[in-house]
C-alpha atoms as a PDB file:
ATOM      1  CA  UNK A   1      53.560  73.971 121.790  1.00  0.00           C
ATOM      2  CA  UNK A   2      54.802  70.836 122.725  1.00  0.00           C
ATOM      3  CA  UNK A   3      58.323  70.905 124.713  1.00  0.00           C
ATOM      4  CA  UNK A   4      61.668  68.747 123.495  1.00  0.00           C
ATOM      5  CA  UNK A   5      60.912  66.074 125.359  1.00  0.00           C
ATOM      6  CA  UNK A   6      56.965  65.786 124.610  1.00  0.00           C
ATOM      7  CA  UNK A   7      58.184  65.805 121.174  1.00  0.00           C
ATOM      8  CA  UNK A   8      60.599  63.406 120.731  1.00  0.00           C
ATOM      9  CA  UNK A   9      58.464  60.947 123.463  1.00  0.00           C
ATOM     10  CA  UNK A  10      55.779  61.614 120.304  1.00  0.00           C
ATOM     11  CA  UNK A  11      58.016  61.188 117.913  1.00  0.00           C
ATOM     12  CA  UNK A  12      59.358  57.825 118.788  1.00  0.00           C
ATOM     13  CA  UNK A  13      56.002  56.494 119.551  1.00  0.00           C
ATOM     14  CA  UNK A  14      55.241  57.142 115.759  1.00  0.00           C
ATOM     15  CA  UNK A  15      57.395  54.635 114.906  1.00  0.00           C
ATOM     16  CA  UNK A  16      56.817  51.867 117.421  1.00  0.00           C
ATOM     17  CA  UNK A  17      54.071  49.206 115.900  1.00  0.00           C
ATOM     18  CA  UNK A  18      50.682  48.621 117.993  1.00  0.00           C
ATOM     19  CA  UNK A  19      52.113  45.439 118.894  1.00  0.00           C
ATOM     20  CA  UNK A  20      55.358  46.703 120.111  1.00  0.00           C
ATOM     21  CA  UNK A  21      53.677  49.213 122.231  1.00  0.00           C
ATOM     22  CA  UNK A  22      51.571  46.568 123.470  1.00  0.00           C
ATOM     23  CA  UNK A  23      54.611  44.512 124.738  1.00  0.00           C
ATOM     24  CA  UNK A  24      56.021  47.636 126.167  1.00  0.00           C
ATOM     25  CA  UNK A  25      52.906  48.442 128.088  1.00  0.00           C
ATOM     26  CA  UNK A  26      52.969  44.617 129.828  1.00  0.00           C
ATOM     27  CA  UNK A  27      56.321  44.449 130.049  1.00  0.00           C
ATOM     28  CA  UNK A  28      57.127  47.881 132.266  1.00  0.00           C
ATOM     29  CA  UNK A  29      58.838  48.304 134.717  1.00  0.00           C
ATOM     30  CA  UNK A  30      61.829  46.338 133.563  1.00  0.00           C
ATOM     31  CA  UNK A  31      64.266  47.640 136.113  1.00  0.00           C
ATOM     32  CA  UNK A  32      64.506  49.998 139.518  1.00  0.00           C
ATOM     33  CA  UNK A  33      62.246  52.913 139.800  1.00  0.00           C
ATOM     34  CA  UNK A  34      63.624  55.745 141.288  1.00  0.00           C
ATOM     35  CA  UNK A  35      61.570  58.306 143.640  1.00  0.00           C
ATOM     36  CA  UNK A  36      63.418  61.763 144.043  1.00  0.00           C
ATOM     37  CA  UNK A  37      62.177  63.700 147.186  1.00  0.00           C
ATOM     38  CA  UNK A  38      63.559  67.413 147.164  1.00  0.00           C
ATOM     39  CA  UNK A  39      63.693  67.544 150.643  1.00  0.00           C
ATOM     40  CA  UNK A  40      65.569  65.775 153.819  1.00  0.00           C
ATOM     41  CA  UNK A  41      64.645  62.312 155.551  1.00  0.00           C
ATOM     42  CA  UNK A  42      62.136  62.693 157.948  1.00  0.00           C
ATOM     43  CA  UNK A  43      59.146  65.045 156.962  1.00  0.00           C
ATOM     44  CA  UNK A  44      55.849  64.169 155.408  1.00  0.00           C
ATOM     45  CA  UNK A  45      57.245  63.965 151.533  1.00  0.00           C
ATOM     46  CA  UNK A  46      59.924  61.617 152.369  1.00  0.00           C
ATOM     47  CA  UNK A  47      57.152  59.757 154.642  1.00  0.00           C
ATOM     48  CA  UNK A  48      54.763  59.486 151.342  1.00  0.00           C
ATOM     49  CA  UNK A  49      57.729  58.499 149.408  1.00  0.00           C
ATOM     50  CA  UNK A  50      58.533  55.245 151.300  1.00  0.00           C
ATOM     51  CA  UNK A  51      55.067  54.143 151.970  1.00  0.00           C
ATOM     52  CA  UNK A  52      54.548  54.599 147.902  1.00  0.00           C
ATOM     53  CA  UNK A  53      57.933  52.963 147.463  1.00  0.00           C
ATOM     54  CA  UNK A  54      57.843  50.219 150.067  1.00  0.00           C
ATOM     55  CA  UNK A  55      53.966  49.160 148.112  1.00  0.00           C
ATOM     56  CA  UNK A  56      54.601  49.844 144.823  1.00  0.00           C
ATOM     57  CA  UNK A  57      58.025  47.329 144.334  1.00  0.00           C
ATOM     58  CA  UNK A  58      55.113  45.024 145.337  1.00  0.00           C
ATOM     59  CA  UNK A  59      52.830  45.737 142.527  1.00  0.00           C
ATOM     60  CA  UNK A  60      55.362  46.321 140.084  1.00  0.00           C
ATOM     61  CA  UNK A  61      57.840  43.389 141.109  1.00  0.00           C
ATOM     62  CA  UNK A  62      60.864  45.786 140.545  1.00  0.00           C
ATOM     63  CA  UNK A  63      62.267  47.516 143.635  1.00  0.00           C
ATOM     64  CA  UNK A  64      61.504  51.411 143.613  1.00  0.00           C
ATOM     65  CA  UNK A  65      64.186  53.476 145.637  1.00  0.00           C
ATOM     66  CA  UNK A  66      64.088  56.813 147.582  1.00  0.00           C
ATOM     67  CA  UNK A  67      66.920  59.103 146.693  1.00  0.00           C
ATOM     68  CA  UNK A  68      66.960  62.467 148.928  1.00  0.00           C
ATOM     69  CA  UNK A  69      67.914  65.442 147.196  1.00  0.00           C
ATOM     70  CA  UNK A  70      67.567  68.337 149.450  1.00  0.00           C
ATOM     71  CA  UNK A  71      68.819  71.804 148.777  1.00  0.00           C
ATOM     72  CA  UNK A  72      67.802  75.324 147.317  1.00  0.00           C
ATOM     73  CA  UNK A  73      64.166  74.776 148.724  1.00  0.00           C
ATOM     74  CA  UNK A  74      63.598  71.458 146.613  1.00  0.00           C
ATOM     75  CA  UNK A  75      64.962  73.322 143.566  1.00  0.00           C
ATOM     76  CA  UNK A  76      67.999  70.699 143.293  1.00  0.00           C
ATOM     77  CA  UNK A  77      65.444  67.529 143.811  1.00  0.00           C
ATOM     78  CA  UNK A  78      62.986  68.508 141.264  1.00  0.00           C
ATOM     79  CA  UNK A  79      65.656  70.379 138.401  1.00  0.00           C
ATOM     80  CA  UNK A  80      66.988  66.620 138.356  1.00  0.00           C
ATOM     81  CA  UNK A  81      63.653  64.911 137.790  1.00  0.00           C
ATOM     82  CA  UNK A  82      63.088  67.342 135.282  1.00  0.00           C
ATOM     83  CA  UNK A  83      65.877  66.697 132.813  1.00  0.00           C
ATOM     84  CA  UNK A  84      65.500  62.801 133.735  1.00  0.00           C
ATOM     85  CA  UNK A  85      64.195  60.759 130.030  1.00  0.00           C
ATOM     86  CA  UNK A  86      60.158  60.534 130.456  1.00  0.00           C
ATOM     87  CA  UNK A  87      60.313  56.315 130.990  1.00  0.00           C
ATOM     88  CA  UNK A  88      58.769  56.366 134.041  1.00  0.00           C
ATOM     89  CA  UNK A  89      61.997  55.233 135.777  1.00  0.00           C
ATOM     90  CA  UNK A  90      62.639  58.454 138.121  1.00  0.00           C
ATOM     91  CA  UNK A  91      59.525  60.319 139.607  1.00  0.00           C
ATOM     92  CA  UNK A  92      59.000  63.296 141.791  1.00  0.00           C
ATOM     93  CA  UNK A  93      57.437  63.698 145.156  1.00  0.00           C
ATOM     94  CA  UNK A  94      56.896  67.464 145.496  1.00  0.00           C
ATOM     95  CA  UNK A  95      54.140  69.612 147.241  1.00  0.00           C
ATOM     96  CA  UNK A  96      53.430  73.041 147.102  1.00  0.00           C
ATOM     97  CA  UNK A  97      56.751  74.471 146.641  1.00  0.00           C
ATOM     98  CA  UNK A  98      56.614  73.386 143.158  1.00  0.00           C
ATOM     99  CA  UNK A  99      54.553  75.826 142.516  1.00  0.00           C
ATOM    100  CA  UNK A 100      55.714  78.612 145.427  1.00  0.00           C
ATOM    101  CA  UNK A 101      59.145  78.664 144.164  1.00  0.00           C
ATOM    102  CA  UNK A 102      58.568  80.933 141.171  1.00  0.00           C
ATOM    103  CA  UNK A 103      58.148  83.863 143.598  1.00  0.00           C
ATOM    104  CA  UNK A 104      61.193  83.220 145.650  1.00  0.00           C
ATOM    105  CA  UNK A 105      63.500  82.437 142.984  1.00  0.00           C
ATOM    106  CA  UNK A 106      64.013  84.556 139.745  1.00  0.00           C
ATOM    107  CA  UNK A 107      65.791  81.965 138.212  1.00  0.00           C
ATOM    108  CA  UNK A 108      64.294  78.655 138.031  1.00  0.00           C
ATOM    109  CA  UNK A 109      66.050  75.760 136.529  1.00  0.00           C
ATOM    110  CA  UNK A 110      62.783  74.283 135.248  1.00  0.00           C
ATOM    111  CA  UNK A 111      59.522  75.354 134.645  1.00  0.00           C
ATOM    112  CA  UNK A 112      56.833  73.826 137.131  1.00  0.00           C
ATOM    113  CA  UNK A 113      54.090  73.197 134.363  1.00  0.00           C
ATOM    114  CA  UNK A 114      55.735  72.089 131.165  1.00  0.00           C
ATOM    115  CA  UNK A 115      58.848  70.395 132.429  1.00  0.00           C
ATOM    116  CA  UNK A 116      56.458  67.689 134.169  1.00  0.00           C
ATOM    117  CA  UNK A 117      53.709  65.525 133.692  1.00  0.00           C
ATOM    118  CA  UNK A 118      51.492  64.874 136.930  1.00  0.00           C
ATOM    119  CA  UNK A 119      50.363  61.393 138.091  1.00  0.00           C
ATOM    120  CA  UNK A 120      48.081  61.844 141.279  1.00  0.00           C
ATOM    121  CA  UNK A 121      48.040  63.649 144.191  1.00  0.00           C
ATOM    122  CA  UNK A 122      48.808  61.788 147.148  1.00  0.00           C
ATOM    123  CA  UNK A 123      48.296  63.549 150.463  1.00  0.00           C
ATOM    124  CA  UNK A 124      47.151  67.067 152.451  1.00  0.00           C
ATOM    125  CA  UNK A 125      50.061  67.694 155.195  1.00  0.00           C
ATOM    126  CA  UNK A 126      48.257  70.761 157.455  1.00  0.00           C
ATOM    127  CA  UNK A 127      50.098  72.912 159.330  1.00  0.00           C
ATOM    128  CA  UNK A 128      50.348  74.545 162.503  1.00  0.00           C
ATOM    129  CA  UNK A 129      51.817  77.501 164.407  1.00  0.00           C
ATOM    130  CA  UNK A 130      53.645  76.088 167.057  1.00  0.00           C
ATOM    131  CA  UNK A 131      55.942  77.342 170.074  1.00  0.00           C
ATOM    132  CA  UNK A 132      57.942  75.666 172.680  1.00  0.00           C
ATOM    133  CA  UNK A 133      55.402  75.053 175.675  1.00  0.00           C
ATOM    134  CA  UNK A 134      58.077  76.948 178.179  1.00  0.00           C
ATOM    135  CA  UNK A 135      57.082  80.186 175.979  1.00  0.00           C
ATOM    136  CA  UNK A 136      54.633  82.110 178.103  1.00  0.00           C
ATOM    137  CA  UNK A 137      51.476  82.087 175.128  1.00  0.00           C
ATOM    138  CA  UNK A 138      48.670  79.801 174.793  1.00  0.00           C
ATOM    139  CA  UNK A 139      46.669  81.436 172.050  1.00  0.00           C
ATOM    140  CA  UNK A 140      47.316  83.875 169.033  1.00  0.00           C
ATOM    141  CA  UNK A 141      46.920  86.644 170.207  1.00  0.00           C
ATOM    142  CA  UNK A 142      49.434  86.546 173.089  1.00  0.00           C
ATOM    143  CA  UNK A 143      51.211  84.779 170.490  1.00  0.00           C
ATOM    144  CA  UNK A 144      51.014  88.331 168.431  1.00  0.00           C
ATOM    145  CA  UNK A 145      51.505  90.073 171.821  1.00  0.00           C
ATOM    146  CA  UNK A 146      54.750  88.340 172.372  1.00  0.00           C
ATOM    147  CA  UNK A 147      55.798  89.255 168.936  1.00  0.00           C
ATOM    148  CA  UNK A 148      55.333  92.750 169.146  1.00  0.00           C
ATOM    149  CA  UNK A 149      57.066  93.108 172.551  1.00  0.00           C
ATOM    150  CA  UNK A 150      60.333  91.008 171.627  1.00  0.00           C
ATOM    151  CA  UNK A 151      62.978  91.637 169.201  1.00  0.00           C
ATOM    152  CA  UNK A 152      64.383  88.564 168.489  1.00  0.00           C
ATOM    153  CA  UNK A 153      60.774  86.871 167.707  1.00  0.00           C
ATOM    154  CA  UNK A 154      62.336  83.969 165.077  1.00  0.00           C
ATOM    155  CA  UNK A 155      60.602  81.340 162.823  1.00  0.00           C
ATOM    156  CA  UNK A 156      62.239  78.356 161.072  1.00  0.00           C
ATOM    157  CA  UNK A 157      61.427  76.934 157.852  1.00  0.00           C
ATOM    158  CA  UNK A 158      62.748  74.073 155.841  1.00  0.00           C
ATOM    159  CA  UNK A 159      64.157  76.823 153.658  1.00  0.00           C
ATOM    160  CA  UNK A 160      63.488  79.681 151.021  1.00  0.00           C
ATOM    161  CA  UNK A 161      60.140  79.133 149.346  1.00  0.00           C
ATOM    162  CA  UNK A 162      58.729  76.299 151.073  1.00  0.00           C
ATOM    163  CA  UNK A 163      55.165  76.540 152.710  1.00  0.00           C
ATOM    164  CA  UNK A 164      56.843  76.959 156.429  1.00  0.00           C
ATOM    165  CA  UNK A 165      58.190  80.620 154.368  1.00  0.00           C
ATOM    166  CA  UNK A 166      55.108  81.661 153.014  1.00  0.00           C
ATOM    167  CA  UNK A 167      52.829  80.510 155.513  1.00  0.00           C
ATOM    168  CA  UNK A 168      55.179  83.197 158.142  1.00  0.00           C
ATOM    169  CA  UNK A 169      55.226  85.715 155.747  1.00  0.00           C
ATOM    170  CA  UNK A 170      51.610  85.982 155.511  1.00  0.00           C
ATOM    171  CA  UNK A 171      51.338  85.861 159.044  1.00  0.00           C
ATOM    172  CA  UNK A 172      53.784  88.487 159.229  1.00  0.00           C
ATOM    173  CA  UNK A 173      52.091  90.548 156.349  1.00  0.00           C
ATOM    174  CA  UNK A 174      48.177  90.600 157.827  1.00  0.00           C
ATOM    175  CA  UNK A 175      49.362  91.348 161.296  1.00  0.00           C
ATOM    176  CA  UNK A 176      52.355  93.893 161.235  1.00  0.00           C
ATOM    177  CA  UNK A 177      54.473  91.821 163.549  1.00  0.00           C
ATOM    178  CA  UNK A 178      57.946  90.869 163.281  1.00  0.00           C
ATOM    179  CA  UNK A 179      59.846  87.688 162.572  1.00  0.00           C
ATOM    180  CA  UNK A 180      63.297  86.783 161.878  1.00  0.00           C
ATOM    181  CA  UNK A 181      63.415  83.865 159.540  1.00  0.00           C
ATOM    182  CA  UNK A 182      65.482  81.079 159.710  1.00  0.00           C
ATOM    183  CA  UNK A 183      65.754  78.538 157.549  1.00  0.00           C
ATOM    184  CA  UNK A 184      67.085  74.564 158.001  1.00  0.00           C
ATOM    185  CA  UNK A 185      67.743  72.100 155.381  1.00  0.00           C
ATOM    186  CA  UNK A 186      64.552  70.218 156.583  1.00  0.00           C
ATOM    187  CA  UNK A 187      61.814  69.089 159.163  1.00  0.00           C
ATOM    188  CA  UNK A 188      63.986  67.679 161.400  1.00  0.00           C
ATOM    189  CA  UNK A 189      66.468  70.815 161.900  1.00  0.00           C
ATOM    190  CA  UNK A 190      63.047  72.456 162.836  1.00  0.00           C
ATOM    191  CA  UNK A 191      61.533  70.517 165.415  1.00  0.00           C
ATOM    192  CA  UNK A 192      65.275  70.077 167.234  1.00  0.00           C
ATOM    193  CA  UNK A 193      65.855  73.976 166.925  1.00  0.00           C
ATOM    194  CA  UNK A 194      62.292  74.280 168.429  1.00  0.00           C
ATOM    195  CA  UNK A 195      62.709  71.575 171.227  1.00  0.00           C
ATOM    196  CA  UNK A 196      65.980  73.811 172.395  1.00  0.00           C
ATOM    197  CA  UNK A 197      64.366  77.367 172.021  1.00  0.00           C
ATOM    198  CA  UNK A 198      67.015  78.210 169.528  1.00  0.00           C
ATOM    199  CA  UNK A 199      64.340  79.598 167.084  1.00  0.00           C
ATOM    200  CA  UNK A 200      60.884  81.084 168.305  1.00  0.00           C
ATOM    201  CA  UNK A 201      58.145  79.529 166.324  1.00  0.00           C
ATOM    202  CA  UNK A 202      57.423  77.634 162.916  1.00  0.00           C
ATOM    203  CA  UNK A 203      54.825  77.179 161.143  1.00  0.00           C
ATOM    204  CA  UNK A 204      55.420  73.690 159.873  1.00  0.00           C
ATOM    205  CA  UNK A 205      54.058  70.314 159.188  1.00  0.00           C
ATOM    206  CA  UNK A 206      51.712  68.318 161.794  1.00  0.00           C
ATOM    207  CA  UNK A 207      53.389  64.525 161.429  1.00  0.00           C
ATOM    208  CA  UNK A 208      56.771  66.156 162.546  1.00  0.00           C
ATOM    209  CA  UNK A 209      55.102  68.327 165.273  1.00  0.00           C
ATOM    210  CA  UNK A 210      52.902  66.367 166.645  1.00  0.00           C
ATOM    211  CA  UNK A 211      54.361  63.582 169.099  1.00  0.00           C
ATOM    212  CA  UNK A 212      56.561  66.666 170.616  1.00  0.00           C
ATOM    213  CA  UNK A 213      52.891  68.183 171.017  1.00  0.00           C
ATOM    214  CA  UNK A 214      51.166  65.327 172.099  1.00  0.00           C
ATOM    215  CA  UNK A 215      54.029  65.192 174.857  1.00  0.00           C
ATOM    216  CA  UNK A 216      53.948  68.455 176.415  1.00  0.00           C
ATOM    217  CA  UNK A 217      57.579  69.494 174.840  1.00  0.00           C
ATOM    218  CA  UNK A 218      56.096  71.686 171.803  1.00  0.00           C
ATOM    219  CA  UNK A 219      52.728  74.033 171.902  1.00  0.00           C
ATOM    220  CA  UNK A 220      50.075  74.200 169.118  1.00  0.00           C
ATOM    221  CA  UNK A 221      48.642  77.378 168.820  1.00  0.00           C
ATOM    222  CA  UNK A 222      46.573  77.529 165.980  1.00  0.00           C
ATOM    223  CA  UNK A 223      46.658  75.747 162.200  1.00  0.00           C
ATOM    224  CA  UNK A 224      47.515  77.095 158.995  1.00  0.00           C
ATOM    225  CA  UNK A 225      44.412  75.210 157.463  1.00  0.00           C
ATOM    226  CA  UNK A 226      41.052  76.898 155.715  1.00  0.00           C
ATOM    227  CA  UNK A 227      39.226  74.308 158.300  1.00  0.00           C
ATOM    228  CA  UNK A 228      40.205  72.585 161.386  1.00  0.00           C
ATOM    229  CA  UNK A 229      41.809  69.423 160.542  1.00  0.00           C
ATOM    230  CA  UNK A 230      40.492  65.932 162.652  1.00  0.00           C
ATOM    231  CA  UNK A 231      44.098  65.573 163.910  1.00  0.00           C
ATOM    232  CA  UNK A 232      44.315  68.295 166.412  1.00  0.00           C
ATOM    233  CA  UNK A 233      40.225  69.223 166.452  1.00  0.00           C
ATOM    234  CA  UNK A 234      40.547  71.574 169.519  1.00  0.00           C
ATOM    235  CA  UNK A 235      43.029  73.428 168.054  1.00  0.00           C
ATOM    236  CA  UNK A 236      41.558  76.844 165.803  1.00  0.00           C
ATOM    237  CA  UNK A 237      42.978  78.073 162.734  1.00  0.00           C
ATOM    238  CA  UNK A 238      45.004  81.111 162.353  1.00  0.00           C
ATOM    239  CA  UNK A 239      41.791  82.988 160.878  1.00  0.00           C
ATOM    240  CA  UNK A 240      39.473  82.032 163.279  1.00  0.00           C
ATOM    241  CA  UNK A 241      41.469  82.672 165.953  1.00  0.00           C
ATOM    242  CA  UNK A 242      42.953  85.514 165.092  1.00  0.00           C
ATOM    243  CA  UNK A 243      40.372  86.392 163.574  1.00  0.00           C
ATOM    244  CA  UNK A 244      42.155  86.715 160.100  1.00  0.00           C
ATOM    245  CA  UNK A 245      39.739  86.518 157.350  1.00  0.00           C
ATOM    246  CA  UNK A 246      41.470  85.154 154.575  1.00  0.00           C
ATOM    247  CA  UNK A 247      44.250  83.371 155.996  1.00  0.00           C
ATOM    248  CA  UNK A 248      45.323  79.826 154.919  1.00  0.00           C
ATOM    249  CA  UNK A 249      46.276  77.222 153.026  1.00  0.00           C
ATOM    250  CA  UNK A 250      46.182  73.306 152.838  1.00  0.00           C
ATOM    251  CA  UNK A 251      49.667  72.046 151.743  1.00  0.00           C
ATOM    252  CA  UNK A 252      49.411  69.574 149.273  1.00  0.00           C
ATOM    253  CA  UNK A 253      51.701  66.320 148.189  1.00  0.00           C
ATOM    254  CA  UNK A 254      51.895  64.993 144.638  1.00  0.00           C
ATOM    255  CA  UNK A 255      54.068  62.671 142.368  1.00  0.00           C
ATOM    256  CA  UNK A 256      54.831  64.268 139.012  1.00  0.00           C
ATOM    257  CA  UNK A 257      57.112  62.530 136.078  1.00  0.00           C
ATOM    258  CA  UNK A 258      59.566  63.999 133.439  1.00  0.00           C
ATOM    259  CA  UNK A 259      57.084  65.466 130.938  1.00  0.00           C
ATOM    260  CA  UNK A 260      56.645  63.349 127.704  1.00  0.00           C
ATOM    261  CA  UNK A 261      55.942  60.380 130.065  1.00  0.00           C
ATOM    262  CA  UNK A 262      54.085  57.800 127.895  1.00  0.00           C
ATOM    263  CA  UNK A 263      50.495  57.801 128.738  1.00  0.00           C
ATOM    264  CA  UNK A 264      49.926  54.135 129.389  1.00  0.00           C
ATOM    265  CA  UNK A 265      53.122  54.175 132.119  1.00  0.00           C
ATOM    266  CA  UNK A 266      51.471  57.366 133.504  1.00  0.00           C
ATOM    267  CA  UNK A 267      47.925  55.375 133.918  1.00  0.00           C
ATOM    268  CA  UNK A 268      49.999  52.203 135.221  1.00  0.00           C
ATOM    269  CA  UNK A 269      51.686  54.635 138.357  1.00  0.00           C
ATOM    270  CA  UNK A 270      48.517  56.683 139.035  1.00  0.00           C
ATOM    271  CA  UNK A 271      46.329  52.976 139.523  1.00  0.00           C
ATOM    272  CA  UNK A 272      49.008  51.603 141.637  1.00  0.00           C
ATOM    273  CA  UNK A 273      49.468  55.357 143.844  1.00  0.00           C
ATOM    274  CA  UNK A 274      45.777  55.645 143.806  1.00  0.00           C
ATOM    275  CA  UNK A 275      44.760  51.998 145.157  1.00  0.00           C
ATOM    276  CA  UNK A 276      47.886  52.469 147.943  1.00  0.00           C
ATOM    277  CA  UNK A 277      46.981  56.203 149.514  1.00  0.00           C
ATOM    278  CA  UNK A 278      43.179  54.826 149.187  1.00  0.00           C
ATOM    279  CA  UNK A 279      43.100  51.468 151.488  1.00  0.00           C
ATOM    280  CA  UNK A 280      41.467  51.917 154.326  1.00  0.00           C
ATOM    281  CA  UNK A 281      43.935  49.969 156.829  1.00  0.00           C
ATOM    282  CA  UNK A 282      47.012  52.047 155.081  1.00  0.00           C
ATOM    283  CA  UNK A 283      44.703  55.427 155.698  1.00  0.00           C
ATOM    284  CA  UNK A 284      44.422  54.359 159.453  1.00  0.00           C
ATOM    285  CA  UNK A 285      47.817  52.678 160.361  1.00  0.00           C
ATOM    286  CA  UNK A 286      50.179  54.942 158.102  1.00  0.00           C
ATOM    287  CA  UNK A 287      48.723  58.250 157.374  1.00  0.00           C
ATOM    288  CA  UNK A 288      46.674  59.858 160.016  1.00  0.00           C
ATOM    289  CA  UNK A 289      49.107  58.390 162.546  1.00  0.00           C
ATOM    290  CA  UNK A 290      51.752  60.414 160.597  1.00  0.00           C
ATOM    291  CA  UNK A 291      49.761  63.522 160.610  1.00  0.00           C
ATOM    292  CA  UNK A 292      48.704  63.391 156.797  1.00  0.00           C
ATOM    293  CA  UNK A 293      45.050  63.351 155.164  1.00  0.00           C
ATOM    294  CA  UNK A 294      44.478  61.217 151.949  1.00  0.00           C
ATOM    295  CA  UNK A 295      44.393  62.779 148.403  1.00  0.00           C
ATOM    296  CA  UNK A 296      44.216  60.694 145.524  1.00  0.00           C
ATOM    297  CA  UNK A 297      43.175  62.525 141.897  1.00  0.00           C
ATOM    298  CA  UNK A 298      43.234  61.898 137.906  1.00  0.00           C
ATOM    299  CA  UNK A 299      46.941  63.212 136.432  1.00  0.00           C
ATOM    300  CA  UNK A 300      44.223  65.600 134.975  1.00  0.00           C
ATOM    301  CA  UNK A 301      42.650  66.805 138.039  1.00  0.00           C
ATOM    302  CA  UNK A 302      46.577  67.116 139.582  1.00  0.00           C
ATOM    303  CA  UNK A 303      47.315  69.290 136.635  1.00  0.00           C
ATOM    304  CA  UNK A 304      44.644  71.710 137.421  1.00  0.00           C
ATOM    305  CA  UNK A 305      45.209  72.340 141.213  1.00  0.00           C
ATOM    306  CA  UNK A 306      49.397  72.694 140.197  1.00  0.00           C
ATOM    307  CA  UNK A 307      47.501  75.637 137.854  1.00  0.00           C
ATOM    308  CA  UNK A 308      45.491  76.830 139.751  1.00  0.00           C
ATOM    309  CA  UNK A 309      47.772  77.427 142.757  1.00  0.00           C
ATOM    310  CA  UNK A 310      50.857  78.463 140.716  1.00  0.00           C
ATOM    311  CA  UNK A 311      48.187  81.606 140.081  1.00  0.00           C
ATOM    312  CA  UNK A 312      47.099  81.938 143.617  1.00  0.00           C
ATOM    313  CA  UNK A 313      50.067  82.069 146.009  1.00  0.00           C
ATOM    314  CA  UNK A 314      51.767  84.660 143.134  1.00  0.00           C
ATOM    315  CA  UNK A 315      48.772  86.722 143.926  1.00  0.00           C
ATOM    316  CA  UNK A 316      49.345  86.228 147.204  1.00  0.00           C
ATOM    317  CA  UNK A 317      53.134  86.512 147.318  1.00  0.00           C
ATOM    318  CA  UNK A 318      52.343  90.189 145.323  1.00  0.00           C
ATOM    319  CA  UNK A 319      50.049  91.053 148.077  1.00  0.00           C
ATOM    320  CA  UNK A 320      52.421  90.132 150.793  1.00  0.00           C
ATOM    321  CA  UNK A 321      55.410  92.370 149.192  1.00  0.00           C
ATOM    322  CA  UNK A 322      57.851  88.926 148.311  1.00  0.00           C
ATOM    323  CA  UNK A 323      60.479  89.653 146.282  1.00  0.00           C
ATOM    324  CA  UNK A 324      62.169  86.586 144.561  1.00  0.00           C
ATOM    325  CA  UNK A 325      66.225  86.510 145.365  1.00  0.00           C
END
């Protein structure tokens, strides 16, 4: 059953001529495109944003913005987007909270599948278990050690339902330790709180991790990953190092529309976001220096891994006891 706004998107297209539609199709964009991120400046969504943003007012010859819209675990951000009028003129840059946040919250203001229609994915963001390097642990298992002996063992997150949450939890769930969580509006509260030992550990994005890493301030101990990723290849994953059979998961980044979006402006977005995440010197200059792997896909193919994953991590959230608040 087709929603409100899939219906009326259909209905009006009824009565627009094959020419008119045709002039439509050239003519678009006619004004400002605006890209909601959910989340604060500074981590890898907001990254994607701008480097879409900055490339696309190029192709389109209309200037597309970045808005921030933090809050409620990207709930705020992406309830907006939703209720937006499908014209292509305000899009979404969301990752796997989109789908996580229907076992966290048992209210959601929108509904993750039919409220949106996807246009590509964009990028793979992995994530590592990390520790100030003036904590006395170098691997996970002292890392679980460590946990079991202290009290006041804490982990940020970038809030309630984001993958820093569930990627703890799990740990938390498969190995019996403890972890007080803490959650921050965003990356950047993270890496600061970790840089002055006012939390423990997160389990949080690479690009914002990283340089503190590569400088000796911050430890990696193991990824969050199913495999290794090329940008820290030394470093194991949680359930190899562990060893914890089972663990992981690749966090994903994707720009979604109000659903209803007109097919031809969906096409138009996906060519432009798939040609920009796809060049070569943009892959080597822009993304693996920020700590983020390429993913381009169909809107169809996007529409199957949001699927697909909205029924995996609520099996897994079921398996690892979350209740949504």
């Amino acid at each position: 059953m087709m929603n409100r706004k899939t219906f009326m998107a259909a209905g009006l297209a009824s009565l627009i001529t094959p020419f008119e539609m045709a002039q439509a199709q050239q003519s678009w964009p006619t004004k400002s495109i605006k890209f909601i991120v959910p989340l604060t400046p500074g981590g890898s969504n907001d990254l994607l944003a701008r480097l879409l943003a900055e490339k696309m007012q190029i192709d389109f010859g209309q200037s597309v913005v970045v808005d921030n819209k933090p809050g409620a675990g990207g709930n705020i951000g992406t309830e907006y987007v939703a209720k937006q009028p499908p014209d292509g003129y305000t899009i979404l840059l969301s990752a796997n909270t989109h789908v996580m946040n229907v076992n966290f919250f048992k209210q959601l203001p929108y509904d993750p599948v039919k409220d949106f229609q996807p246009i590509s994915m964009v990028g793979l963001i992995p994530f590592v278990l990390t520790v100030n390097a003036q904590t006395p642990v170098n691997n996970l298992n002292e890392f679980l050690a460590l946990a079991k002996a202290k009290s006041n063992f804490s982990y940020g997150t970038a809030g309630i339902g984001t993958p820093h949450h569930l990627a703890a939890e799990m740990l938390k769930s498969m190995t019996g330790v403890e972890m007080i969580h803490v959650p921050y509006k965003g990356a950047a509260g993270i890496v600061q709180a970790l840089l002055s030992n006012e939390i423990t550990c997160t389990i949080g994005a690479i690009n914002s991790l990283i340089p503190h890493i590569n400088s000796g301030k911050l430890r990696a101990i193991a990824t969050a990953t199913n495999n290794r990723t090329s940008l820290l290849p030394d470093v194991p994953t949680i359930a190899e190092a562990g060893p914890l059979p089972g663990y992981g998961f690749d966090v994903w980044a994707a720009v979604l529309a109000p659903a209803g979006t007109p097919r031809f402006i969906v096409d138009r977005l996906n060519s432009a976001i798939v040609k920009i995440i796809n060049d070569p010197q943009i892959i080597k200059e822009r993304l693996f220096v920020a700590g983020i792997e390429p993913m381009t896909s169909t809107p169809e193919r996007a529409m199957e891994i949001i699927k697909a994953d909205l029924i995996r991590y609520s099996k897994i959230a079921k398996t690892i006891n979350i209740k949504p608040e």
